[in-house]
C-alpha atoms as a PDB file:
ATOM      1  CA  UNK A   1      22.114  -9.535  14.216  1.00  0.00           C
ATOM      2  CA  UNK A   2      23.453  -7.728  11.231  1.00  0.00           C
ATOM      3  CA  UNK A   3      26.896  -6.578  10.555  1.00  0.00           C
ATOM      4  CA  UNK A   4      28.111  -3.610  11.182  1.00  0.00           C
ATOM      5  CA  UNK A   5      28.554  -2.939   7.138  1.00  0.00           C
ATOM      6  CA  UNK A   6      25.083  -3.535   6.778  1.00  0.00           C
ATOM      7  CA  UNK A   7      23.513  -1.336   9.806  1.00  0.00           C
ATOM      8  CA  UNK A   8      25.466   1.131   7.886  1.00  0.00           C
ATOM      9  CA  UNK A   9      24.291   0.137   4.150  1.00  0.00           C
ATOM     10  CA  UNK A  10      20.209  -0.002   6.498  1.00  0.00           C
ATOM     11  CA  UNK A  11      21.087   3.868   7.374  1.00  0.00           C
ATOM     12  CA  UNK A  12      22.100   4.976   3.633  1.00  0.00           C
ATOM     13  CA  UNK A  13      18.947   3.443   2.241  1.00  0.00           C
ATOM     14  CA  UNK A  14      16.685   4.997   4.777  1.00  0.00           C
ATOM     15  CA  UNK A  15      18.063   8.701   3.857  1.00  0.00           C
ATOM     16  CA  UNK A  16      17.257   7.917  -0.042  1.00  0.00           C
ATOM     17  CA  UNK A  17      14.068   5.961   0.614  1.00  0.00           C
ATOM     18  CA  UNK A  18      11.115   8.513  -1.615  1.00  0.00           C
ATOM     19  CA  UNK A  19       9.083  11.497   0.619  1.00  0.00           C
ATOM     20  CA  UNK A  20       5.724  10.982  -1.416  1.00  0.00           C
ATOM     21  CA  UNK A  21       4.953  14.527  -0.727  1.00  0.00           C
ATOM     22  CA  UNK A  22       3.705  14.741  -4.491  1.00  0.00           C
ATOM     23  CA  UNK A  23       2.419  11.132  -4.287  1.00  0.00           C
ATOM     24  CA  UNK A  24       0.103  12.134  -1.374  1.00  0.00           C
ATOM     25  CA  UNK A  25      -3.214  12.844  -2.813  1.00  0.00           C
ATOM     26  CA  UNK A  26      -4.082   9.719  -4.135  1.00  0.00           C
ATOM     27  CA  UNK A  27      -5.551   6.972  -1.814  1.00  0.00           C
ATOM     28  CA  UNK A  28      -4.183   4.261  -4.622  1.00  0.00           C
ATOM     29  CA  UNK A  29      -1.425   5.496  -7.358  1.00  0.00           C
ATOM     30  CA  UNK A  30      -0.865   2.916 -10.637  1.00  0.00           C
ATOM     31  CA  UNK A  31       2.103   3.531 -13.240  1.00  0.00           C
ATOM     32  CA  UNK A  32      -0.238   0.895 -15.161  1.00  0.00           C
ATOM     33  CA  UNK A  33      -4.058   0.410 -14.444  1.00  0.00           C
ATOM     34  CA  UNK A  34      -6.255   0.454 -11.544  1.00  0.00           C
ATOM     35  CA  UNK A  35      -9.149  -1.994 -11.356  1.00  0.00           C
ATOM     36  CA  UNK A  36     -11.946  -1.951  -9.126  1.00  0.00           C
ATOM     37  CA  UNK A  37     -14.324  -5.177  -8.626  1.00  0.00           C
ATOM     38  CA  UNK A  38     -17.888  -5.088  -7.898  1.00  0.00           C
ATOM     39  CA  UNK A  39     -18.547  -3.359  -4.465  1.00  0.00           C
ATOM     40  CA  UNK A  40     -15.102  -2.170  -3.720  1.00  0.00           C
ATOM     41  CA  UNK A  41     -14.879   1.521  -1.844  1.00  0.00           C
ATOM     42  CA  UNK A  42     -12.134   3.847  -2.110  1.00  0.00           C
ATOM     43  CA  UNK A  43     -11.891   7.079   0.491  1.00  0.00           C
ATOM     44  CA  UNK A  44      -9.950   9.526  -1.237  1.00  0.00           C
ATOM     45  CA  UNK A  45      -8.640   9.952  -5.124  1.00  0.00           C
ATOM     46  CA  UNK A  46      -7.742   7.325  -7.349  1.00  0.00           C
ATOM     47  CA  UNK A  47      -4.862   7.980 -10.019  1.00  0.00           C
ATOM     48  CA  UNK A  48      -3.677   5.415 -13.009  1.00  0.00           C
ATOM     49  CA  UNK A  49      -0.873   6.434 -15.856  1.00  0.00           C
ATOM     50  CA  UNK A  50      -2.781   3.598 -17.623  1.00  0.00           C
ATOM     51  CA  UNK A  51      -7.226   3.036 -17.470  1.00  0.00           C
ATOM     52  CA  UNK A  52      -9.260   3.206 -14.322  1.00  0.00           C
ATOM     53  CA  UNK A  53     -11.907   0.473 -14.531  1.00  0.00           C
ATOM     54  CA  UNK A  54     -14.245   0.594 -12.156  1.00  0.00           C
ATOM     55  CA  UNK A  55     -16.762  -2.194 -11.807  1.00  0.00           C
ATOM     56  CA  UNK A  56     -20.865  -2.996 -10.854  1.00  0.00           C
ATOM     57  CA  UNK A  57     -21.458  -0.722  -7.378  1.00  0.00           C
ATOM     58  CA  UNK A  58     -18.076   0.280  -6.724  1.00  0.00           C
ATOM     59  CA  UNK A  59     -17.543   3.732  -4.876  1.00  0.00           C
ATOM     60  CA  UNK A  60     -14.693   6.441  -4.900  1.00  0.00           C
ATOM     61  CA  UNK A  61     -15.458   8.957  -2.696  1.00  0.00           C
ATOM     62  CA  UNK A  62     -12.513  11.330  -4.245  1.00  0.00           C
ATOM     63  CA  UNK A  63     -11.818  11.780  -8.010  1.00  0.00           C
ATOM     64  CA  UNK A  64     -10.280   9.483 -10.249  1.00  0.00           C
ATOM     65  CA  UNK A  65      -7.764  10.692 -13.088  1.00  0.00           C
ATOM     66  CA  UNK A  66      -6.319   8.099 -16.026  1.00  0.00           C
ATOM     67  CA  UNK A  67      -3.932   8.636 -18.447  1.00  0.00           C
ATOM     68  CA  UNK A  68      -5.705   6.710 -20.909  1.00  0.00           C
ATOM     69  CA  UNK A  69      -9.311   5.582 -20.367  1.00  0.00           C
ATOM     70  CA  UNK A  70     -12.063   5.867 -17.166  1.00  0.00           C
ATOM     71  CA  UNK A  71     -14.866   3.338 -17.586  1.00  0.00           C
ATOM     72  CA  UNK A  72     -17.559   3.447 -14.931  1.00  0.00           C
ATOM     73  CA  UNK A  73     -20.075   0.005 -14.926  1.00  0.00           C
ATOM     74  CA  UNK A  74     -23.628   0.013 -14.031  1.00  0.00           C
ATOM     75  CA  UNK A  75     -24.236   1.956 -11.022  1.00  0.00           C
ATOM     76  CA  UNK A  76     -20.099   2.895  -9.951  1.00  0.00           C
ATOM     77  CA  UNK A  77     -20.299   6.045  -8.258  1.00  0.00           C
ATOM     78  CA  UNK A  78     -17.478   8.704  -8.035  1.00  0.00           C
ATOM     79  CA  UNK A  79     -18.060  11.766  -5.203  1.00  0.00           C
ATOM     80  CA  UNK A  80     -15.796  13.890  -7.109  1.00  0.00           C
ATOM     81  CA  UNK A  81     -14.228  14.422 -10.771  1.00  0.00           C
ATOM     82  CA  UNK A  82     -13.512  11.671 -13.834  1.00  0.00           C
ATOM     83  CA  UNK A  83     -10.286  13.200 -15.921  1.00  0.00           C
ATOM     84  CA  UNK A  84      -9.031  10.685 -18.661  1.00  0.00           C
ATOM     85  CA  UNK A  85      -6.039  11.223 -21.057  1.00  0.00           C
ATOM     86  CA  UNK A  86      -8.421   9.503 -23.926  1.00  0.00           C
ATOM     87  CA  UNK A  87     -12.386   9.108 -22.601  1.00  0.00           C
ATOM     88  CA  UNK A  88     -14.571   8.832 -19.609  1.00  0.00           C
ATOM     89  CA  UNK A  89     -17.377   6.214 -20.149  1.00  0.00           C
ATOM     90  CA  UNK A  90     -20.223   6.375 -17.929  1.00  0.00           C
ATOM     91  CA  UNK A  91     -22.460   3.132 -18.281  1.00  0.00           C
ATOM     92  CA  UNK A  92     -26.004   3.137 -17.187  1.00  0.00           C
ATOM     93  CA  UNK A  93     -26.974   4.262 -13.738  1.00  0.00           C
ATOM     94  CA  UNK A  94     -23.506   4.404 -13.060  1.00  0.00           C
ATOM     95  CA  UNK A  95     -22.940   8.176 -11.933  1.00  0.00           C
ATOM     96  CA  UNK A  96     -19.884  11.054 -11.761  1.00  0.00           C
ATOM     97  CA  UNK A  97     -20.879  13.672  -8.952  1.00  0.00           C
ATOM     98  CA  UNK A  98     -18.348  16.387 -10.292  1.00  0.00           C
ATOM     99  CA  UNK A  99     -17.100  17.398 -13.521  1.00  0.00           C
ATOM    100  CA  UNK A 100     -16.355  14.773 -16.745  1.00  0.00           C
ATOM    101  CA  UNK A 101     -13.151  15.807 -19.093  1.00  0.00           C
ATOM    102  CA  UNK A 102     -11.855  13.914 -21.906  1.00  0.00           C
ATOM    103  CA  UNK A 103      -8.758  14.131 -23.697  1.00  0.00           C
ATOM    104  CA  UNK A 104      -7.458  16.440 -20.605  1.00  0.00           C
ATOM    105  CA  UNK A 105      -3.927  15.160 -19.206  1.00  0.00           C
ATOM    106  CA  UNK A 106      -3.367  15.730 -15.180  1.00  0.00           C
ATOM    107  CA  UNK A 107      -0.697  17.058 -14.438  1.00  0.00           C
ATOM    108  CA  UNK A 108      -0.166  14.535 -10.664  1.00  0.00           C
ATOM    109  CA  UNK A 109      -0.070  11.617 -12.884  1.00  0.00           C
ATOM    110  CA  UNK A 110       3.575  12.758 -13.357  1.00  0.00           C
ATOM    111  CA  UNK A 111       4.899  12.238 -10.013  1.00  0.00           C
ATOM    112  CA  UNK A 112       4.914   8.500  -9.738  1.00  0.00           C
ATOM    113  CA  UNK A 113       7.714   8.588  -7.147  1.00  0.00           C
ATOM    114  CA  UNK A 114      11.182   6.183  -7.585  1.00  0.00           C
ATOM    115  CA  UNK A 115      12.303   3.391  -6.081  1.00  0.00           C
ATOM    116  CA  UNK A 116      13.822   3.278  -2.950  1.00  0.00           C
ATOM    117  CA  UNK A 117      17.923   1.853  -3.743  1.00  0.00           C
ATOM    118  CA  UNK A 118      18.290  -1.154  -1.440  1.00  0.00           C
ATOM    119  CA  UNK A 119      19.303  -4.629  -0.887  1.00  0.00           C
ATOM    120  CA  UNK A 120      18.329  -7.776   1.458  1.00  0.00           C
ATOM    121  CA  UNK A 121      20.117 -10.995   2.319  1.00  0.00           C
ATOM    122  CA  UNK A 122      21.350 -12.455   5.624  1.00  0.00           C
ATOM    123  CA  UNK A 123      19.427 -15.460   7.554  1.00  0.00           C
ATOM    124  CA  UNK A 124      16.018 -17.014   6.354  1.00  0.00           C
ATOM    125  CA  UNK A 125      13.810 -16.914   9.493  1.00  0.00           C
ATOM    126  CA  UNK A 126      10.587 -19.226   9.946  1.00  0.00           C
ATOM    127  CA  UNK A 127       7.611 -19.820  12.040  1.00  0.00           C
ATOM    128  CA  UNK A 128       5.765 -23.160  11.778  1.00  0.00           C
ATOM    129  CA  UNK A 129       1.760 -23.155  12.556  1.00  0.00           C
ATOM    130  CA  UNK A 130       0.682 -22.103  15.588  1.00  0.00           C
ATOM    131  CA  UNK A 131       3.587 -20.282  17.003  1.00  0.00           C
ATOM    132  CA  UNK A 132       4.788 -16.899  17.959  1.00  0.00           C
ATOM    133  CA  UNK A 133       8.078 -15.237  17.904  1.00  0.00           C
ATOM    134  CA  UNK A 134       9.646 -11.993  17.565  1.00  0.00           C
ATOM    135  CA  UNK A 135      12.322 -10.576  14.351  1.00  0.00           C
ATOM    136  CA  UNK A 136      14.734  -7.814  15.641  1.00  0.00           C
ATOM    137  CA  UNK A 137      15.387  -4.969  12.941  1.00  0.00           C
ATOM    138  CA  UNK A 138      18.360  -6.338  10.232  1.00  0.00           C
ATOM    139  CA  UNK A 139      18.959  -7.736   7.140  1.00  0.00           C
ATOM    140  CA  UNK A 140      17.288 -10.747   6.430  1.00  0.00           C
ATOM    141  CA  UNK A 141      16.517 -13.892   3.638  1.00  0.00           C
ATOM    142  CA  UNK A 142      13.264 -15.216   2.931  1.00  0.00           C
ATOM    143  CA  UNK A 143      10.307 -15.023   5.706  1.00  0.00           C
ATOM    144  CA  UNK A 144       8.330 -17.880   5.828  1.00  0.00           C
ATOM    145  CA  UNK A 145       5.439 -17.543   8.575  1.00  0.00           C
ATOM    146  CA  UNK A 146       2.606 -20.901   9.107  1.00  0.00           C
ATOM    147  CA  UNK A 147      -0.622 -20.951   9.436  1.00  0.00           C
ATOM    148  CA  UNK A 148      -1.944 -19.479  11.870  1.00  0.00           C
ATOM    149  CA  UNK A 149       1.419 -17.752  13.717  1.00  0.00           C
ATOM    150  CA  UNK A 150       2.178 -14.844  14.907  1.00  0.00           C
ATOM    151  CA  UNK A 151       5.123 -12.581  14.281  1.00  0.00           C
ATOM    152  CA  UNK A 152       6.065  -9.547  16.308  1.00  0.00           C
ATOM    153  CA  UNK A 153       8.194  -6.322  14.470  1.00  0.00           C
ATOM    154  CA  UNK A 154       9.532  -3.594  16.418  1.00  0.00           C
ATOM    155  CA  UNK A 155      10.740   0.156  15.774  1.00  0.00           C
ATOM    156  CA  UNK A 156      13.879  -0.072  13.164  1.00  0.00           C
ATOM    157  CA  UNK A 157      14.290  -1.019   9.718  1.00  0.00           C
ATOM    158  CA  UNK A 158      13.834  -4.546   8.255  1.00  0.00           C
ATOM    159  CA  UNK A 159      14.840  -6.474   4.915  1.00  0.00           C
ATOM    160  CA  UNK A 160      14.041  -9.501   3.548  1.00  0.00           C
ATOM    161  CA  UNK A 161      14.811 -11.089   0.513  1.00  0.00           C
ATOM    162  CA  UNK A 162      10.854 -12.042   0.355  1.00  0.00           C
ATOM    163  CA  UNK A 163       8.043 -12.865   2.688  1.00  0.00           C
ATOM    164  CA  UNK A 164       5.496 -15.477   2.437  1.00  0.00           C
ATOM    165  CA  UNK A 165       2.417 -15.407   5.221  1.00  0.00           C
ATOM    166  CA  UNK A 166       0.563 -18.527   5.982  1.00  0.00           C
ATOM    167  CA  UNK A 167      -3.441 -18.116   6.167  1.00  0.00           C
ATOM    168  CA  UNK A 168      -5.298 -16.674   9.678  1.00  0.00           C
ATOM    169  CA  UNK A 169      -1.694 -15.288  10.740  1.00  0.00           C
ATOM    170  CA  UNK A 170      -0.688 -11.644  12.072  1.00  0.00           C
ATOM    171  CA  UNK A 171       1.892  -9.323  11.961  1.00  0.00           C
ATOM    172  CA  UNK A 172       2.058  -7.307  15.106  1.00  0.00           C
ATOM    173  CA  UNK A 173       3.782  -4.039  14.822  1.00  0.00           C
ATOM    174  CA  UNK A 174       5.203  -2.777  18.158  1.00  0.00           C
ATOM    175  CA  UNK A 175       5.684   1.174  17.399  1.00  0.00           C
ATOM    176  CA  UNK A 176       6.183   1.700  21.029  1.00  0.00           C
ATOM    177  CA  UNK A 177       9.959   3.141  20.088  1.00  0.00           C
ATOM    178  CA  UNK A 178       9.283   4.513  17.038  1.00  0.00           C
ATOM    179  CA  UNK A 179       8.780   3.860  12.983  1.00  0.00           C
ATOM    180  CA  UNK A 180       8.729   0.306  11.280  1.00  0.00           C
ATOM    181  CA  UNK A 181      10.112   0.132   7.853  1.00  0.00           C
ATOM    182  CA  UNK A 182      10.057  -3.139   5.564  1.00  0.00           C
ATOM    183  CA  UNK A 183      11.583  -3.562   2.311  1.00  0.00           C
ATOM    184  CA  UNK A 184      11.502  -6.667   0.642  1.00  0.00           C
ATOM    185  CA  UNK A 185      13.117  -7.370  -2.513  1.00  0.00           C
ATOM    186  CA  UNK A 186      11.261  -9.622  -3.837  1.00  0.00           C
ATOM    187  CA  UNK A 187       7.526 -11.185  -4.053  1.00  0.00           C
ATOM    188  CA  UNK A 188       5.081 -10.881  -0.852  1.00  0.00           C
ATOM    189  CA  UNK A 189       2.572 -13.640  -0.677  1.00  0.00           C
ATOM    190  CA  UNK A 190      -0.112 -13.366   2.412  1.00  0.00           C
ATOM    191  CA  UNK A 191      -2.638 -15.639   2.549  1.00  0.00           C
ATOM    192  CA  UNK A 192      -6.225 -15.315   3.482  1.00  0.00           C
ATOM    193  CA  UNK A 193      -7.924 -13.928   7.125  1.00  0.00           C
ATOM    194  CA  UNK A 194      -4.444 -12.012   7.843  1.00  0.00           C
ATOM    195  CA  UNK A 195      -4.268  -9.701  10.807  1.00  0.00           C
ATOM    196  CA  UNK A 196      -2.519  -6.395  11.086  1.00  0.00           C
ATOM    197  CA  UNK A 197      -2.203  -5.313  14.566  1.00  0.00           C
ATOM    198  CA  UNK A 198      -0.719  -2.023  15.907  1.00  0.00           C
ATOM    199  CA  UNK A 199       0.839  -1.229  19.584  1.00  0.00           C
ATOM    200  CA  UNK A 200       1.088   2.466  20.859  1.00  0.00           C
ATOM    201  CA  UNK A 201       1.647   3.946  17.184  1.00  0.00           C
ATOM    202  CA  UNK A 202      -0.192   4.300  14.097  1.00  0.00           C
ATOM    203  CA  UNK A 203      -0.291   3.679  10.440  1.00  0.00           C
ATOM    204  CA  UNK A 204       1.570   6.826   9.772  1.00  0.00           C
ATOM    205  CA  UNK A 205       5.045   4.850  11.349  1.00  0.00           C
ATOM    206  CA  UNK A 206       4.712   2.295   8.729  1.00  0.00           C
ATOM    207  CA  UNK A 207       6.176   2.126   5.417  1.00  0.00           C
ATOM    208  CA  UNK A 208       6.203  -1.023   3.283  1.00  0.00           C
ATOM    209  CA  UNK A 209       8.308  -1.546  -0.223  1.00  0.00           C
ATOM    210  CA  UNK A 210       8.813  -4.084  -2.530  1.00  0.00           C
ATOM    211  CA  UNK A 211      10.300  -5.028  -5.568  1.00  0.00           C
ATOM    212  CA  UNK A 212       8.448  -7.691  -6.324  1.00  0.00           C
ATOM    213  CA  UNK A 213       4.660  -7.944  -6.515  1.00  0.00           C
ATOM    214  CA  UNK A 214       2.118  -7.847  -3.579  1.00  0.00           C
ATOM    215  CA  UNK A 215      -0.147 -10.572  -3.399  1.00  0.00           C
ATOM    216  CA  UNK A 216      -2.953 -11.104  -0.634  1.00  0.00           C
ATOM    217  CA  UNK A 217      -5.715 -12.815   0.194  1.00  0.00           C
ATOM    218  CA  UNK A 218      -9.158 -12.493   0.672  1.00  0.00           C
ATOM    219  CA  UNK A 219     -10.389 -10.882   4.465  1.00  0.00           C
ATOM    220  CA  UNK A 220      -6.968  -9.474   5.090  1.00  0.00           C
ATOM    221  CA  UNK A 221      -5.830  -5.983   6.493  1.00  0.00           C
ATOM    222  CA  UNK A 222      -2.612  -3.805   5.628  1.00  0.00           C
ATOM    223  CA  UNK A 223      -2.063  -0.040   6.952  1.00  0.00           C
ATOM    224  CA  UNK A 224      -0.077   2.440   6.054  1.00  0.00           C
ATOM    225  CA  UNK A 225       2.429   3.572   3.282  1.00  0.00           C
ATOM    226  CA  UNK A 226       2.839   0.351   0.537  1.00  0.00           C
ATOM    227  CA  UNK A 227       4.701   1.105  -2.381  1.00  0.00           C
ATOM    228  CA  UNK A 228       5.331  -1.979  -4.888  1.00  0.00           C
ATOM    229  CA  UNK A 229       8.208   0.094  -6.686  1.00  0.00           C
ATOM    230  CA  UNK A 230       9.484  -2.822  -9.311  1.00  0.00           C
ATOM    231  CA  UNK A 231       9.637  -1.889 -12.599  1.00  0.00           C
ATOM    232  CA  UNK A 232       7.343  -4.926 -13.120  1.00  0.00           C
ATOM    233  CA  UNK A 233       5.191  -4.557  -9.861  1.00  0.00           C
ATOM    234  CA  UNK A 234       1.450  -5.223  -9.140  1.00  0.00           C
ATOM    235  CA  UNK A 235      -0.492  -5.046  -6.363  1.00  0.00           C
ATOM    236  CA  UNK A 236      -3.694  -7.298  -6.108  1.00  0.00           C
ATOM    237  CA  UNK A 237      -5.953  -7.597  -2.676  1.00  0.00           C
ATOM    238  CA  UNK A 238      -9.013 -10.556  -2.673  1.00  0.00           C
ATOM    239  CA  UNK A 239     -11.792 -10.588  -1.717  1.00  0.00           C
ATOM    240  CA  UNK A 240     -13.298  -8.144   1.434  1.00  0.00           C
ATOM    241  CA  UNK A 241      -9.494  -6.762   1.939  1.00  0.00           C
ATOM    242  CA  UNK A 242      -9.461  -4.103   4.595  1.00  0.00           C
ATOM    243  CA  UNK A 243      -6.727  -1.801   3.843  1.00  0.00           C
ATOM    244  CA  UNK A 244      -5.843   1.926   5.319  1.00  0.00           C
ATOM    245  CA  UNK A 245      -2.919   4.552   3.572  1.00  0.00           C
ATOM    246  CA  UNK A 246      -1.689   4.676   0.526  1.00  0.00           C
ATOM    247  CA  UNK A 247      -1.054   2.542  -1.965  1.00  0.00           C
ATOM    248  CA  UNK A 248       1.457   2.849  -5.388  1.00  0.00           C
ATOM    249  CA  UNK A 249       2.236   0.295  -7.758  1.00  0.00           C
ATOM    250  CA  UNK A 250       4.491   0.967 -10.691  1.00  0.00           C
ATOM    251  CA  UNK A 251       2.395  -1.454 -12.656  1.00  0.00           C
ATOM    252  CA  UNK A 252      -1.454  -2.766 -11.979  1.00  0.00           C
ATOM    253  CA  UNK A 253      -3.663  -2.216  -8.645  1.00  0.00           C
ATOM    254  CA  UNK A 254      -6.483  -4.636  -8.569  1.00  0.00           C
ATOM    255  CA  UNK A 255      -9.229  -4.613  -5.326  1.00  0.00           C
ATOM    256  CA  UNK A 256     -11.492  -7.575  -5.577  1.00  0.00           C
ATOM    257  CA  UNK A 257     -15.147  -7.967  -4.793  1.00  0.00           C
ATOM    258  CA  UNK A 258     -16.266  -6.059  -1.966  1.00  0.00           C
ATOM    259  CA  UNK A 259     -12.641  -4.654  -0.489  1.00  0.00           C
ATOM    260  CA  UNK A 260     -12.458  -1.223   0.639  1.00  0.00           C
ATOM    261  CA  UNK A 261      -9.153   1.283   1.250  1.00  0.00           C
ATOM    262  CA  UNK A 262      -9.488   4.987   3.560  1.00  0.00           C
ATOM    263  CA  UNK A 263      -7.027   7.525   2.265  1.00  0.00           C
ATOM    264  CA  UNK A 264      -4.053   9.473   3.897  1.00  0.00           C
ATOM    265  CA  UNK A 265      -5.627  12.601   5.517  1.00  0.00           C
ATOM    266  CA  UNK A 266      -4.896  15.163   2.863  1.00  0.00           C
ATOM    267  CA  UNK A 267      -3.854  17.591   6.147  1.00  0.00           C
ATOM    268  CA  UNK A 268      -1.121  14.665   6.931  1.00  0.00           C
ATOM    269  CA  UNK A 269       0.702  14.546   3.316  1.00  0.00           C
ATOM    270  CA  UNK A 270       2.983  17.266   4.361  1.00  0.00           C
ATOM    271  CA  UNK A 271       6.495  18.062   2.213  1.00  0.00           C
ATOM    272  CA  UNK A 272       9.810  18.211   4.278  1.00  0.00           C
ATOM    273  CA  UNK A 273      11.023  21.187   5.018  1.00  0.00           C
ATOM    274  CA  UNK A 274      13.997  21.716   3.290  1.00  0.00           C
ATOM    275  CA  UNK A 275      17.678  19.927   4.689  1.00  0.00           C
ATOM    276  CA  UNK A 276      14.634  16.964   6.669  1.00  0.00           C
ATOM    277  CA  UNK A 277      14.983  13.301   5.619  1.00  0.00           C
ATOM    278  CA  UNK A 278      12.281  11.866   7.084  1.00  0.00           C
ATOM    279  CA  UNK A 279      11.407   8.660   5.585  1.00  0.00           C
ATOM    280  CA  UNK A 280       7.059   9.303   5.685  1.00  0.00           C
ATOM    281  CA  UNK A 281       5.967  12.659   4.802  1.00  0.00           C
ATOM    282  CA  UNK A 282       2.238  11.268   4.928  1.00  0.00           C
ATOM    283  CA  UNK A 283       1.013   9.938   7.722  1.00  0.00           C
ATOM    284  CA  UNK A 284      -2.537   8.263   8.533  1.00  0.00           C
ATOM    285  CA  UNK A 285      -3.674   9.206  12.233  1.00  0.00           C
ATOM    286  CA  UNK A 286      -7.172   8.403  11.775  1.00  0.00           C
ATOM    287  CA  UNK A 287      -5.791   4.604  10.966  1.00  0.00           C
ATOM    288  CA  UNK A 288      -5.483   3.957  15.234  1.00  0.00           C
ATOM    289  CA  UNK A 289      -8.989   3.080  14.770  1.00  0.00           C
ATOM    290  CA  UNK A 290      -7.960   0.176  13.311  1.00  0.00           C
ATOM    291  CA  UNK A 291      -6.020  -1.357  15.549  1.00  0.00           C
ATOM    292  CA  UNK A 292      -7.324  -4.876  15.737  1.00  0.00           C
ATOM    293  CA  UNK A 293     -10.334  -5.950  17.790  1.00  0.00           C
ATOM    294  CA  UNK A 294     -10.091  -9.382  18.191  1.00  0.00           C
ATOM    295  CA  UNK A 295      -8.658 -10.878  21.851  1.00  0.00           C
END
């Protein structure tokens, strides 16, 4: 259990952690570049400070705006527009639905949001393979999780000094009283076939930061709001990722062969009114669908 200094130092952090509000109509959000592998579909708009490369058959069904360049290989396909601060390149058979501007800046590549101000530190907590246990809210060390075990979160705010997720494990998130908040100050490394369950909520009562970079393996899931907020921090899902939300790096976002991310709702990426501190102002509803289906 944590001390009473830090349930109080857990509240202050909470109050500053970013709204998103400006944030919320992009589906993935890079201060660096966004890179798309062969087959990978996005639902909803793509936005890079750096290039957008998007690679054989991949799919945004939104529009994609770079500060620098757009390149779309051999039959890519964006639904909506292609803005770039220097050049759009459309390869062959690769196709742009909506408008093509060069040399035009947009104006929402300026509100990469800021880091959330927080710290970790307390107890390291462990699960070997195979088994199951349960982490009250707090202030934590490092997470190490086997193979194959199961750990079960519940409504409050958690931090860990870094979290490291054995292959064919889960995270179950029990939003039964109410939002689930991780922030993790350093690197997260989940391995492959990871499973993201959630009870009597949704993706809209989970947000996810880190300081460090996000690393996960191939046939994995994540949900909601994940924001790697480092000044050095990349994001990078393998191959057939299943991920639901939105997702902001302040560096790179890489999605390998075949993964595919649904967006935020555009009628859920509300701002506060004024004097609220909520910690989400976006919210994914539509994400209960993916509440896991395996037994």
């Amino acid at each position: 259990m944590p001390n009473m200094k830090l349930k109080t130092f857990a509240a202050a952090a909470i109050l500053a952690a970013p709204i998103f509000a400006n944030a919320a109509p992009f589906t993935l959000f890079a201060g660096g570049n966004v890179n798309l592998e062969q087959g990978t579909k996005v639902t909803g708009d793509v936005g890079a400070k750096g290039n957008i490369h998007s690679k054989y058959d991949s799919q945004v069904s939104g529009n994609v705006s770079a500060g620098g360049n757009v390149t779309l290989e051999q039959k890519s396909q964006i639904s909506g527009n292609a803005t770039a601060g220097n050049k759009v390149e459309v390869k062959y058979q690769a196709n742009v639905a909506g408008n093509v501007a060069n040399k035009t800046n947009s104006p929402s590549l300026s509100t990469l949001p800021a880091a959330t101000d927080f710290k970790s530190g307390g107890k390291a907590f462990g699960l070997g393979a195979y088994k199951t246990g349960e982490l009250a809210e707090g202030s934590y060390g490092k997470i190490n999780l086997g193979y194959d075990s199961t750990l079960k979160l519940t409504a409050g705010d958690y931090y860990f000094d870094s979290l490291t997720v054995g292959s064919e494990s889960k995270l179950i998130f029990d939003l039964s009283g109410g939002a689930i908040n991780l922030f993790i100050t350093g690197n997260v490394n989940i391995d492959s076939k990871f499973d993201f369950e959630m009870l009597n909520g949704t993706a809209n009562d989970i947000y996810t930061e880190t300081k460090g970079n996000w690393t996960q393996g191939a046939w994995g899931e994540w949900f909601g709001t994940l924001f790697a907020s480092g000044a050095n921090s990349n994001m990078h899902f393998n191959q057939d990722s299943k991920l639901g939300g939105t997702f902001i790096a302040r560096k790179n976002i890489q999605l390998d062969l075949g993964s595919s991310v649904t967006a935020m709702p555009e009628e859920t990426a509300k701002i506060p009114a004024p004097g609220s501190m909520p910690l989400l102002a976006i919210g994914l509803l539509s994400l209960a669908l993916f509440r896991r289906r395996k037994a």
